[in-house]
Protein backbone atom coordinates (compact mmCIF):
# COMPACT_ATOMS: atom_id res chain seq x y z
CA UNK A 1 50.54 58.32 -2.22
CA UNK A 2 46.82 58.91 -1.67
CA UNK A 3 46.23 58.13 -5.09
CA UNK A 4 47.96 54.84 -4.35
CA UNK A 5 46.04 54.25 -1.29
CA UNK A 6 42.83 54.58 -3.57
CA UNK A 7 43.43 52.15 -6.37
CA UNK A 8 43.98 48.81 -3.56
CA UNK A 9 41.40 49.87 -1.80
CA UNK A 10 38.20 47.46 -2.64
CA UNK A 11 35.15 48.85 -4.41
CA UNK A 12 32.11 49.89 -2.06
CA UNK A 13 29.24 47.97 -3.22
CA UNK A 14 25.77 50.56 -3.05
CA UNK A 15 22.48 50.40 -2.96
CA UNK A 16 22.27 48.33 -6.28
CA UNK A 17 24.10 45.73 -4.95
CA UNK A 18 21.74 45.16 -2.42
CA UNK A 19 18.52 45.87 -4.26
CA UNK A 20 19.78 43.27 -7.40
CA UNK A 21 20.45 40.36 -4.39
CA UNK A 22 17.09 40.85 -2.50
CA UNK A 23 15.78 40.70 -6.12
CA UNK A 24 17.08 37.31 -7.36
CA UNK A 25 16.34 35.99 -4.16
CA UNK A 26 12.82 36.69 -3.90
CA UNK A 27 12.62 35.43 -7.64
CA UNK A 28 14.11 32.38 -6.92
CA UNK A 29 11.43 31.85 -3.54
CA UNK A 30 8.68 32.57 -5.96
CA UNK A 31 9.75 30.16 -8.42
CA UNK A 32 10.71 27.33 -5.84
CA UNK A 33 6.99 27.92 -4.28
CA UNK A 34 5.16 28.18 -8.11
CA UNK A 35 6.99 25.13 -9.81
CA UNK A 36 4.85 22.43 -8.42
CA UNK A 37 1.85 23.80 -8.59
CA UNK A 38 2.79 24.59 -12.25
CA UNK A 39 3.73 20.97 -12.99
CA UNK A 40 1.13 19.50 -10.87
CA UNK A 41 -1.81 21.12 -12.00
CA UNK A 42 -4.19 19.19 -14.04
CA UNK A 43 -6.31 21.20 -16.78
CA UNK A 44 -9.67 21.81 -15.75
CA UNK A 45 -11.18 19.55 -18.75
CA UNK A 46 -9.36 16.42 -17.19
CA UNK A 47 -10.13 16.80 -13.62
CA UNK A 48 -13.95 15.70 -14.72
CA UNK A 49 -12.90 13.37 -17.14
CA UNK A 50 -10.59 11.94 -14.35
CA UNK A 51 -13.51 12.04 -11.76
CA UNK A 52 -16.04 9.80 -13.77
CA UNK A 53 -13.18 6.99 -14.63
CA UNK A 54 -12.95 6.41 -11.03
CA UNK A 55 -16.49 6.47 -10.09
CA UNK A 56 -16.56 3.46 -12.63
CA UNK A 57 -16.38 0.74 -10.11
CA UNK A 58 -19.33 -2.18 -9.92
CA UNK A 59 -20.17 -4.07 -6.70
CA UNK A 60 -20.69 -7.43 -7.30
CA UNK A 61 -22.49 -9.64 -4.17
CA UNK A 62 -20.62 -12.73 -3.13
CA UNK A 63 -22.62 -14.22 -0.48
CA UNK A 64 -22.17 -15.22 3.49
CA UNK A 65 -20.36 -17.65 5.53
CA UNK A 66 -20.18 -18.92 8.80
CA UNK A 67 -17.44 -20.19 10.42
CA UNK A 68 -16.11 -21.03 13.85
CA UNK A 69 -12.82 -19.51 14.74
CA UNK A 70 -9.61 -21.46 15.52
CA UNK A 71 -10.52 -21.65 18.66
CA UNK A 72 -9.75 -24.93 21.20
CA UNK A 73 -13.25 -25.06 22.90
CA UNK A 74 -15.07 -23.91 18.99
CA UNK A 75 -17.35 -21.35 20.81
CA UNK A 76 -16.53 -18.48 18.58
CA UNK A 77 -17.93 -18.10 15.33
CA UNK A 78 -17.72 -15.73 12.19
CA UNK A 79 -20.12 -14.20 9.86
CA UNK A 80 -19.48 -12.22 7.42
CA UNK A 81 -20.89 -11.12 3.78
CA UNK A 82 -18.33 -9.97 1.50
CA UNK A 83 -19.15 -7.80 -2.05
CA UNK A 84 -16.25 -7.55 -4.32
CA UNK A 85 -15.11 -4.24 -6.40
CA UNK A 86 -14.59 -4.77 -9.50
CA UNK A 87 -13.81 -2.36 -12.69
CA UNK A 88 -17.41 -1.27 -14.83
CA UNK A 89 -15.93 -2.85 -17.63
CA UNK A 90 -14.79 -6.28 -16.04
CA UNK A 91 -18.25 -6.52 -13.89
CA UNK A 92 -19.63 -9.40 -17.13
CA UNK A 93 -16.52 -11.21 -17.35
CA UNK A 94 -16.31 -11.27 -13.33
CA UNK A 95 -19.93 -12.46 -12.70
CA UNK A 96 -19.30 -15.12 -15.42
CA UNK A 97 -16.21 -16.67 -13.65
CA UNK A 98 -17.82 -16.09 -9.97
CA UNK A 99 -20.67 -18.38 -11.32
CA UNK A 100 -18.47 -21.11 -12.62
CA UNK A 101 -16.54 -20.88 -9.52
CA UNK A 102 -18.32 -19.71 -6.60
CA UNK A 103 -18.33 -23.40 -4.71
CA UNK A 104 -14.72 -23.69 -4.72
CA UNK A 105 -14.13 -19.91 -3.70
CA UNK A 106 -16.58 -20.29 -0.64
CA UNK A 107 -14.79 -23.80 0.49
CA UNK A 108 -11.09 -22.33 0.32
CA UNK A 109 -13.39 -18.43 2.18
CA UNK A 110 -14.61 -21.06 4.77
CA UNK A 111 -11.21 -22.97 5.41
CA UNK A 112 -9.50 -20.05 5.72
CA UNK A 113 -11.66 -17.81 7.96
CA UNK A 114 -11.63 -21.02 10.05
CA UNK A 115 -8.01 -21.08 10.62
CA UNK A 116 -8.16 -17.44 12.17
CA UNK A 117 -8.34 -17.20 16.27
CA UNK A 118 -10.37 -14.47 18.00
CA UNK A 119 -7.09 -12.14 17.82
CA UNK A 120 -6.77 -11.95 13.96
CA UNK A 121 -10.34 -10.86 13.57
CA UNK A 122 -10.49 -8.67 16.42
CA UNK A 123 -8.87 -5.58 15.01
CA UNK A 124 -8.69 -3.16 11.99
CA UNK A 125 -5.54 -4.50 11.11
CA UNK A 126 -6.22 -7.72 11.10
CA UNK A 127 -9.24 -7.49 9.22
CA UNK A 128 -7.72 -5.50 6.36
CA UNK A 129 -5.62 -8.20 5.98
CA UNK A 130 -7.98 -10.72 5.93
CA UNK A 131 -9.97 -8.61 2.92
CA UNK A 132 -6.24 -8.37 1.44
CA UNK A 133 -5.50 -11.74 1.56
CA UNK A 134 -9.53 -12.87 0.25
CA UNK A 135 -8.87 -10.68 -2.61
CA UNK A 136 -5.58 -12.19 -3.73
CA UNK A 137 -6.57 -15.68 -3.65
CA UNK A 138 -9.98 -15.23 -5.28
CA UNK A 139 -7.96 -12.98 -8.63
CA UNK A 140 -5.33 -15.94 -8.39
CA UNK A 141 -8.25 -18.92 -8.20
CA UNK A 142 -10.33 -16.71 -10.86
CA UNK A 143 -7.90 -15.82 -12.85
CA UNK A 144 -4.86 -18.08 -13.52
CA UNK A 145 -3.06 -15.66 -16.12
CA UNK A 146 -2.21 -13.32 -13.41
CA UNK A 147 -4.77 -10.46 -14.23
CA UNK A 148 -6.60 -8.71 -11.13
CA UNK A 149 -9.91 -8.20 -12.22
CA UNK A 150 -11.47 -8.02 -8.23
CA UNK A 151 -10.12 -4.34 -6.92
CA UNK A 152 -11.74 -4.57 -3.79
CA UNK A 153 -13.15 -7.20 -1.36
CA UNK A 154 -15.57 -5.35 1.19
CA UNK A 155 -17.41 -6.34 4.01
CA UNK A 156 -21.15 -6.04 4.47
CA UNK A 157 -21.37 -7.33 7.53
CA UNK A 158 -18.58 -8.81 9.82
CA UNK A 159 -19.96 -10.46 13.37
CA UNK A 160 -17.58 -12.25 15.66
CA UNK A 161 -19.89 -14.02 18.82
């Protein structure tokens, strides 16, 4: 009857048990915390190579203008000199097209900044969007076909008085 008693008893899991769990699970941790570095990590020869193909921007000068804001009494005014970012490579085929175009670029620069009240200029946000907004409608007025050659519209000087 004892012998009995033995066989339904269950098997008592040791030391091994134990040791092979903690094992797999610090295995799996390890590989969990290693696998995106793994797949992340860039060889060393690209990082540089990487490095100098974004360094290879050109700043191209656009020129001033001065507007007053959208105001109802007009005595606000904007001035502001903008220098567009373009790709090394595009900086001929830019400054080409800017020349051909630069009257009708400052006209629609002008009519817009003159739409904007004392409130849309005023803030960070609002004058990242006015550099968004500059940038998309010079690429669309320079470049029909739909290619963005102008990365970047910056401003070297911004004065609301």
């Amino acid at each position: 009857m004892a012998e009995a008693a033995d066989k339904t008893a269950p098997p008592k899991s040791g030391m091994k048990g134990w040791l092979l769990l903690g094992l797999v699970a610090v295995v799996a941790a390890g590989s969990g915390a290693a696998l995106p570095w793994i797949l992340l990590h860039e060889p060393a020869a690209e990082a540089p190579a990487r490095e100098k193909e974004a360094k290879k921007t050109a700043l191209i000068p656009f020129g001033d203008a001065v507007v007053n804001l959208g105001e109802e009494r007009l005595t606000r005014y904007l001035r502001i000199k903008l220098i567009l970012v373009v790709d090394h490579a595009n900086e001929k085929a830019v400054n080409t097209v800017l020349g051909d175009q630069k009257a009708f670029l400052k006209n629609w620069l002008i009519s817009y900044l003159s739409d904007q009240s004392i409130q849309e200029v005023s803030r960070a946000a609002g004058v990242n969007r006015i550099r968004r907004e500059v940038r998309d409608q010079f690429n669309a007025m320079l470049f029909p076909d739909g290619s963005e050659k102008i990365d970047d519209v910056l401003f070297d000087e911004f004065v609301v008085q």
